[in-house]
N, C-alpha and C. Protein backbone atom coordinates (compact mmCIF):
# COMPACT_ATOMS: atom_id res chain seq x y z
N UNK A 1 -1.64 -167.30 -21.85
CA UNK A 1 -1.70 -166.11 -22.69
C UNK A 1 -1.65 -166.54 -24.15
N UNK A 2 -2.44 -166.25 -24.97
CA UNK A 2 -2.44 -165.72 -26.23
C UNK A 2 -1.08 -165.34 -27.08
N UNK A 3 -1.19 -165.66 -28.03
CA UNK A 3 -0.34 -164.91 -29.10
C UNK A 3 0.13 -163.22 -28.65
N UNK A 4 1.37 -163.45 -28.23
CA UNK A 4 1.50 -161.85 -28.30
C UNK A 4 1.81 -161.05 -29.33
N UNK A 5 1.59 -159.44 -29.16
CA UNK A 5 1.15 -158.70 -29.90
C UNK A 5 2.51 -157.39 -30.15
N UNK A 6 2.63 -156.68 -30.79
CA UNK A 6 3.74 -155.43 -30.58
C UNK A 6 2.67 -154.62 -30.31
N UNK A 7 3.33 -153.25 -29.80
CA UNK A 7 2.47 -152.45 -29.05
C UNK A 7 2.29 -151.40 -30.57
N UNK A 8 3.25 -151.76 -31.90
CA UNK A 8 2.66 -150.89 -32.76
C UNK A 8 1.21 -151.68 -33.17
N UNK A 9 1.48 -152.83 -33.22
CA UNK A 9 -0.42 -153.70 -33.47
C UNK A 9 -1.50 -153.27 -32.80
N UNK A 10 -1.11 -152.97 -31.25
CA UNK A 10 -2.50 -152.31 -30.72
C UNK A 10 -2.47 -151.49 -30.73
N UNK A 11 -1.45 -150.27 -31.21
CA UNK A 11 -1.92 -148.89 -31.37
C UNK A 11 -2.84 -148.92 -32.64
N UNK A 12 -2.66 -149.94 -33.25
CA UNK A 12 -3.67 -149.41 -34.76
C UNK A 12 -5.18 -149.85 -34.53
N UNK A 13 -5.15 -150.76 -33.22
CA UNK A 13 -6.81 -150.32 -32.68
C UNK A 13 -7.50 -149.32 -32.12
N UNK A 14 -8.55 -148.75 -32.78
CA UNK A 14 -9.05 -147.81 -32.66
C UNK A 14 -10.65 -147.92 -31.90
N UNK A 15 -10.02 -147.67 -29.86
CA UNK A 15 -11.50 -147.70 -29.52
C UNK A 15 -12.11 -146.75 -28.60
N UNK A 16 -13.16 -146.57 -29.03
CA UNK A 16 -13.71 -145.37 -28.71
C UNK A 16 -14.94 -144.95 -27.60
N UNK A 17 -15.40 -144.33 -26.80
CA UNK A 17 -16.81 -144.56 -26.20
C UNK A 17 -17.69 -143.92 -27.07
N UNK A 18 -19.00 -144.61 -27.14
CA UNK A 18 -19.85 -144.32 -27.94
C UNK A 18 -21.03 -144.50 -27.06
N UNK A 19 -22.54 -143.51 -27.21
CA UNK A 19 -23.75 -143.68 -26.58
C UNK A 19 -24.70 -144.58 -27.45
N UNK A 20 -24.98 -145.29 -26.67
CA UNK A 20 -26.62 -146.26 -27.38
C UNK A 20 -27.89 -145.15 -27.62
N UNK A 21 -28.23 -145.28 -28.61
CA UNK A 21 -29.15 -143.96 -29.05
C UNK A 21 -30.68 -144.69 -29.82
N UNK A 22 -29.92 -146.10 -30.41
CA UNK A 22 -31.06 -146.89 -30.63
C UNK A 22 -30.75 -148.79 -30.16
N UNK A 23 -31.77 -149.39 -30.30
CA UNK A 23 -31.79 -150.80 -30.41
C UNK A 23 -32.79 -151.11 -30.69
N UNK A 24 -32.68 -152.73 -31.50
CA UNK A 24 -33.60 -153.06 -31.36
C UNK A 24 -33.51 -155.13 -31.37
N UNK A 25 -34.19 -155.35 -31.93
CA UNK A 25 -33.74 -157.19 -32.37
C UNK A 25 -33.77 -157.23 -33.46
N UNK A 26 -32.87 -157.96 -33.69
CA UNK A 26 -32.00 -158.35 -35.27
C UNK A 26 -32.19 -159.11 -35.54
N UNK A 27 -33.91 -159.65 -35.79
CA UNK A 27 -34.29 -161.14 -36.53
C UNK A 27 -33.89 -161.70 -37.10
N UNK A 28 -33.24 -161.34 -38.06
CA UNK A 28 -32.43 -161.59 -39.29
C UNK A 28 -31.45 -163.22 -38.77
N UNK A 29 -30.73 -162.57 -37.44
CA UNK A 29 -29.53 -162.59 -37.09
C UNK A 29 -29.57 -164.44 -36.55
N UNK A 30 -28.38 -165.33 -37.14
CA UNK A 30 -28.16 -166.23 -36.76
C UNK A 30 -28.30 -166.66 -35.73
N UNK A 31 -27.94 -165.80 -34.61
CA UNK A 31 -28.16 -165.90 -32.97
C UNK A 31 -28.46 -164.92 -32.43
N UNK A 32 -29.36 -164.80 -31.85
CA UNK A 32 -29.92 -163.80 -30.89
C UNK A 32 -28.85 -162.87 -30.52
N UNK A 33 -29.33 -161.70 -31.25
CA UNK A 33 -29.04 -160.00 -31.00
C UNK A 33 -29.62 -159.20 -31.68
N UNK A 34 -29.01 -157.97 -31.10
CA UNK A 34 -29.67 -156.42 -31.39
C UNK A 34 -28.77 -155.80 -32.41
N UNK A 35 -29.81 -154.89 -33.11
CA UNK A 35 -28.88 -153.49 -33.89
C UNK A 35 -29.17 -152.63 -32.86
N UNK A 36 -27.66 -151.92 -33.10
CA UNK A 36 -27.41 -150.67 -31.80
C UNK A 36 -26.74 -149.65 -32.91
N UNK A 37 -27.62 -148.18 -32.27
CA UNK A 37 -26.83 -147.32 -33.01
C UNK A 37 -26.53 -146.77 -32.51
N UNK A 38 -24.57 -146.39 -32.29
CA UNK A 38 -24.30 -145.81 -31.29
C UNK A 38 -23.90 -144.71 -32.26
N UNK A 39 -23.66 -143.34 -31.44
CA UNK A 39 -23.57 -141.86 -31.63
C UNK A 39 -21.76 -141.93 -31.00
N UNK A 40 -20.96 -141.80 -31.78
CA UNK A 40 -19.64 -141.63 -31.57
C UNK A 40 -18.67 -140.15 -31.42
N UNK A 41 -19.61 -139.06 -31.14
CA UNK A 41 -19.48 -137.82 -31.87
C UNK A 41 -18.79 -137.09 -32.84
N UNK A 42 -17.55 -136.54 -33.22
CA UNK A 42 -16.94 -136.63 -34.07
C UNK A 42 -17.70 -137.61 -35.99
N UNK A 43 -17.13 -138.96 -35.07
CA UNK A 43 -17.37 -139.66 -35.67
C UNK A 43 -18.28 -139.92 -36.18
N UNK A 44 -19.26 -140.03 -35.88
CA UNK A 44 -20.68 -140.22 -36.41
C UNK A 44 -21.78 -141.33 -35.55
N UNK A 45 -22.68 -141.59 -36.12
CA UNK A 45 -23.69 -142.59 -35.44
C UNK A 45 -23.06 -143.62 -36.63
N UNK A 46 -23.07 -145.05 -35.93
CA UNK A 46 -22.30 -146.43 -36.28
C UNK A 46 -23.59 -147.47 -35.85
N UNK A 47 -23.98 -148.12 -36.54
CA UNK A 47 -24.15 -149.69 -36.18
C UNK A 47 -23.79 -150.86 -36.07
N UNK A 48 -23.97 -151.39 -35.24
CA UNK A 48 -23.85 -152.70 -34.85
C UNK A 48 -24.37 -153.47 -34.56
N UNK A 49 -23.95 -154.75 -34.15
CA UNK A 49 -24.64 -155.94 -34.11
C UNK A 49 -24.04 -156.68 -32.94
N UNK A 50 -24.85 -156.68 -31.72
CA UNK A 50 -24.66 -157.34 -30.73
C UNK A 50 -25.25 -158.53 -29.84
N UNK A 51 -24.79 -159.44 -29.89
CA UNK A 51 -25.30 -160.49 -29.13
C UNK A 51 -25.12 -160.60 -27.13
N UNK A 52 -25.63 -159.82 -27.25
CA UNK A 52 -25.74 -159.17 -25.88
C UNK A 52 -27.39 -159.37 -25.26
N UNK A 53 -28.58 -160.50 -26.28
CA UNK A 53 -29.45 -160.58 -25.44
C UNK A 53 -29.94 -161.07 -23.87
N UNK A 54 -29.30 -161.95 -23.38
CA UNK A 54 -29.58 -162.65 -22.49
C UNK A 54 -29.13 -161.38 -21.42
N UNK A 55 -28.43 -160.64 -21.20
CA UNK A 55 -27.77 -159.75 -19.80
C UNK A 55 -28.86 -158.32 -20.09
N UNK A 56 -29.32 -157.65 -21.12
CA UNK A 56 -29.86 -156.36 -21.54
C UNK A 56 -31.04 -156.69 -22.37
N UNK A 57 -31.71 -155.58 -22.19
CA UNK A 57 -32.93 -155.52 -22.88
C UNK A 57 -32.93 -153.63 -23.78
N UNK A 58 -33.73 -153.85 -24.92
CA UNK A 58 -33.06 -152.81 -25.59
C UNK A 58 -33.72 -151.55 -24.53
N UNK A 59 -34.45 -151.58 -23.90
CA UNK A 59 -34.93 -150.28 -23.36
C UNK A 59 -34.05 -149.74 -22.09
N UNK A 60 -33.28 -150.58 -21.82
CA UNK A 60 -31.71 -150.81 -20.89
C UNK A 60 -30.99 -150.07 -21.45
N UNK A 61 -30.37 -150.37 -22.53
CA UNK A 61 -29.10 -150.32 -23.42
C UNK A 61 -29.38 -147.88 -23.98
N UNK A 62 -30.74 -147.85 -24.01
CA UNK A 62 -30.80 -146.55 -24.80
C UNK A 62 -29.80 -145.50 -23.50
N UNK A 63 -29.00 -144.51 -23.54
CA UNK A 63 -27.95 -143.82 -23.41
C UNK A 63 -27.26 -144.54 -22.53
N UNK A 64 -26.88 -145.49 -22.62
CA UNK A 64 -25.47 -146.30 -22.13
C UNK A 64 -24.55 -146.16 -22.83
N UNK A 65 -23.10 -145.78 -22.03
CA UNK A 65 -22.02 -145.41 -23.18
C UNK A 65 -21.17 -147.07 -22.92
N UNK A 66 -20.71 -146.87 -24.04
CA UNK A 66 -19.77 -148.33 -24.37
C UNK A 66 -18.92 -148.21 -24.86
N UNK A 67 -17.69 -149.21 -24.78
CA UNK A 67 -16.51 -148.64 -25.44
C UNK A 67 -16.64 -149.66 -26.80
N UNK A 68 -16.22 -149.41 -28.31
CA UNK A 68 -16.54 -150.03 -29.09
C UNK A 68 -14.98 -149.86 -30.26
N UNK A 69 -14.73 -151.00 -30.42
CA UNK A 69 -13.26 -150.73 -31.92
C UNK A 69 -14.29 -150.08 -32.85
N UNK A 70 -13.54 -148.87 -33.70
CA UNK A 70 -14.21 -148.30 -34.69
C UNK A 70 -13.58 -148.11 -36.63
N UNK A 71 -12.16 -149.09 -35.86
CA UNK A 71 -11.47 -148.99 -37.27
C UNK A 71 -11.63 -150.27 -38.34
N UNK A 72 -12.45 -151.41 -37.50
CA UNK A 72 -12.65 -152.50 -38.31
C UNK A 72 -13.45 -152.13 -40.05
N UNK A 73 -13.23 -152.68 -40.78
CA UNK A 73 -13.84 -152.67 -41.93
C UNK A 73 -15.43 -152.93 -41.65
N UNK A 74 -16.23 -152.64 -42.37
CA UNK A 74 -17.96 -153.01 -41.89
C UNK A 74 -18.02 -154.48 -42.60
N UNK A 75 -19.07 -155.23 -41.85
CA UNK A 75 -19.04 -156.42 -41.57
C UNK A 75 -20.54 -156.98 -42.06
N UNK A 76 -20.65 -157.81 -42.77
CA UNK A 76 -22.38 -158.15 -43.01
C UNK A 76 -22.76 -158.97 -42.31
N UNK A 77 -23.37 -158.61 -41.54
CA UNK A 77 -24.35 -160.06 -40.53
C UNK A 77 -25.78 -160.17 -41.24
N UNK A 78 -26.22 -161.00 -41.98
CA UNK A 78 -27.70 -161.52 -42.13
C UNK A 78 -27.66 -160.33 -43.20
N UNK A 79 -28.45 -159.39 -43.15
CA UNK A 79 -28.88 -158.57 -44.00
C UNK A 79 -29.01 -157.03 -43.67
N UNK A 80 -27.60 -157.15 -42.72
CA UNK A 80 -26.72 -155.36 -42.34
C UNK A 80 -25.20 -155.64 -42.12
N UNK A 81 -25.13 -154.23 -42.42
CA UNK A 81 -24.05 -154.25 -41.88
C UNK A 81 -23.68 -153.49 -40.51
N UNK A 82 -22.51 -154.38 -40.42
CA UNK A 82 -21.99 -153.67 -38.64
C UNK A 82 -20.89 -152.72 -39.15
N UNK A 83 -20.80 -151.60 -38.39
CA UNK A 83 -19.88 -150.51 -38.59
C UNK A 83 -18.79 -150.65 -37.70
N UNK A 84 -18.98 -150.98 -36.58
CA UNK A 84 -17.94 -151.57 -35.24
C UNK A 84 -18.59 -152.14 -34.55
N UNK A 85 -17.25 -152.67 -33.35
CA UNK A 85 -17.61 -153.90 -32.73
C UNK A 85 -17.24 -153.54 -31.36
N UNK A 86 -18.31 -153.75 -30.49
CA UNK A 86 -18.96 -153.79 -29.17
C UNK A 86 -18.30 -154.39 -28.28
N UNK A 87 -17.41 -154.06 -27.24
CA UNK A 87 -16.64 -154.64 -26.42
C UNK A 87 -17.09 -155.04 -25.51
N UNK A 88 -17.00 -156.26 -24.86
CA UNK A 88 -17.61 -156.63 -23.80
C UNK A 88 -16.72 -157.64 -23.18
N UNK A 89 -16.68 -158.03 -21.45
CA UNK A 89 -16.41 -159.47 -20.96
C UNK A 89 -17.04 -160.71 -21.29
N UNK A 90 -16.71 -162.08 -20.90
CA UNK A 90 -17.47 -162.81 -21.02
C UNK A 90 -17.85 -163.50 -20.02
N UNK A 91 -19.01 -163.44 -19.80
CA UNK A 91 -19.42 -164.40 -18.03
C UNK A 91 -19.25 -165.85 -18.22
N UNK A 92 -19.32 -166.55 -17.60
CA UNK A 92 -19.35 -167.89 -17.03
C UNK A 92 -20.02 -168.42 -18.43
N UNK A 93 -21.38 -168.26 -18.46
CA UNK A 93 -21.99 -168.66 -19.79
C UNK A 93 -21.72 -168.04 -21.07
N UNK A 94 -20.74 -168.02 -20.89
CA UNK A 94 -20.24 -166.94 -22.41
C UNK A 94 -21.69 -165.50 -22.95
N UNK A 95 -22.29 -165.03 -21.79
CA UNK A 95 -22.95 -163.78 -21.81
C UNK A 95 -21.81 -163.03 -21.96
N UNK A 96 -22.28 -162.07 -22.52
CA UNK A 96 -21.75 -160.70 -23.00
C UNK A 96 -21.76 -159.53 -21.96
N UNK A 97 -20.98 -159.08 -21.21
CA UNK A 97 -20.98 -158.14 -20.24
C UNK A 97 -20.43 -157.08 -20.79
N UNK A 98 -21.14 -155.58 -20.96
CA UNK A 98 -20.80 -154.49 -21.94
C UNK A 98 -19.74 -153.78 -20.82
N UNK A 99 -18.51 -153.39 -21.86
CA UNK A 99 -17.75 -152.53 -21.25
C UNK A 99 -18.05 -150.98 -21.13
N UNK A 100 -17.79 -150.51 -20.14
CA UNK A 100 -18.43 -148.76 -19.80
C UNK A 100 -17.58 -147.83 -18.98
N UNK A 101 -17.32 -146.86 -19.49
CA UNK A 101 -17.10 -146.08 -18.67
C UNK A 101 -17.41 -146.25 -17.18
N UNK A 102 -16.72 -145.32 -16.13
CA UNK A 102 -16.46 -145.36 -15.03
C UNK A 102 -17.56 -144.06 -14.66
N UNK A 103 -16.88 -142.94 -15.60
CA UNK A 103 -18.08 -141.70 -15.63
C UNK A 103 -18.33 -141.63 -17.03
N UNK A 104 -19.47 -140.71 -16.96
CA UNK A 104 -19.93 -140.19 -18.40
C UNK A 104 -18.74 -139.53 -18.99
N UNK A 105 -18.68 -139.30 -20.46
CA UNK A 105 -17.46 -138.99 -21.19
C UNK A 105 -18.19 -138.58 -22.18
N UNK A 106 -17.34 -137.79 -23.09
CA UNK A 106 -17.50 -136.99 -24.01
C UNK A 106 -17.32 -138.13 -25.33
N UNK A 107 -18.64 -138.23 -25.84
CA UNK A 107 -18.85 -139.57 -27.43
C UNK A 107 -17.18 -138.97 -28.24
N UNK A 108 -17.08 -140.58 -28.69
CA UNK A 108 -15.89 -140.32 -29.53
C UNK A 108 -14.47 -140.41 -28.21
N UNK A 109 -14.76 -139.76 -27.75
CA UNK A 109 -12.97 -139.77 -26.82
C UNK A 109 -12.45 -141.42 -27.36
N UNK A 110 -11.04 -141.30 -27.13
CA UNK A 110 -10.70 -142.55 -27.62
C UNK A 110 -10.14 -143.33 -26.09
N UNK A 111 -9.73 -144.54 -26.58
CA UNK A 111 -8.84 -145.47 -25.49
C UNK A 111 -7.97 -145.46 -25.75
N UNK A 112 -7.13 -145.14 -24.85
CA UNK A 112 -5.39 -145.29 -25.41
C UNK A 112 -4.98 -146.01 -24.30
């Protein structure tokens, strides 16, 4: 195990499900990934930057909900910025396996 944490530290993460509404490839990008714009409701539509090519293809990814942190500061990759960050496992080859809901959910609901 990791550095542990107080449970007031992870309450101040803020994560949310959000729908994939766009993608695409992020040439730009040091290593292979996509801009995703997810629709958070409340909240708004957010981008990001995910290295999630090798497991998804962007025509995959359009209304997939994902759970994503939304309180990080925005982040510049290459020549955007990321609004939050995309939760995922990591497989064997350090692929990116997107975290999801169980059922569909209402954009924005949070994780507690």
């Amino acid at each position: 195990m990791q550095n542990q944490i107080s449970w007031q530290d992870f309450a101040k993460v803020e994560m949310r499900i959000g729908t994939i509404i766009a993608a695409e490839p992020f040439e730009e990008a040091r290593n292979p990934a996509f801009v995703l714009q997810i629709d958070f409701g409340e909240l708004g539509i957010k981008k990001s930057s995910a290295q999630i090519t090798t497991l998804y293809e962007t025509d995959d990814l359009i209304g997939k909900q994902i759970v994503a942190v939304v309180n990080f500061p925005p982040k510049q990759i290459a020549n955007r910025m990321s609004e939050c960050l995309v939760l995922g496992g990591l497989g064997d080859d350090k692929d990116v396996i997107l975290i999801q809901p169980e059922r569909q959910v209402e954009n924005g609901t949070r994780i507690g």
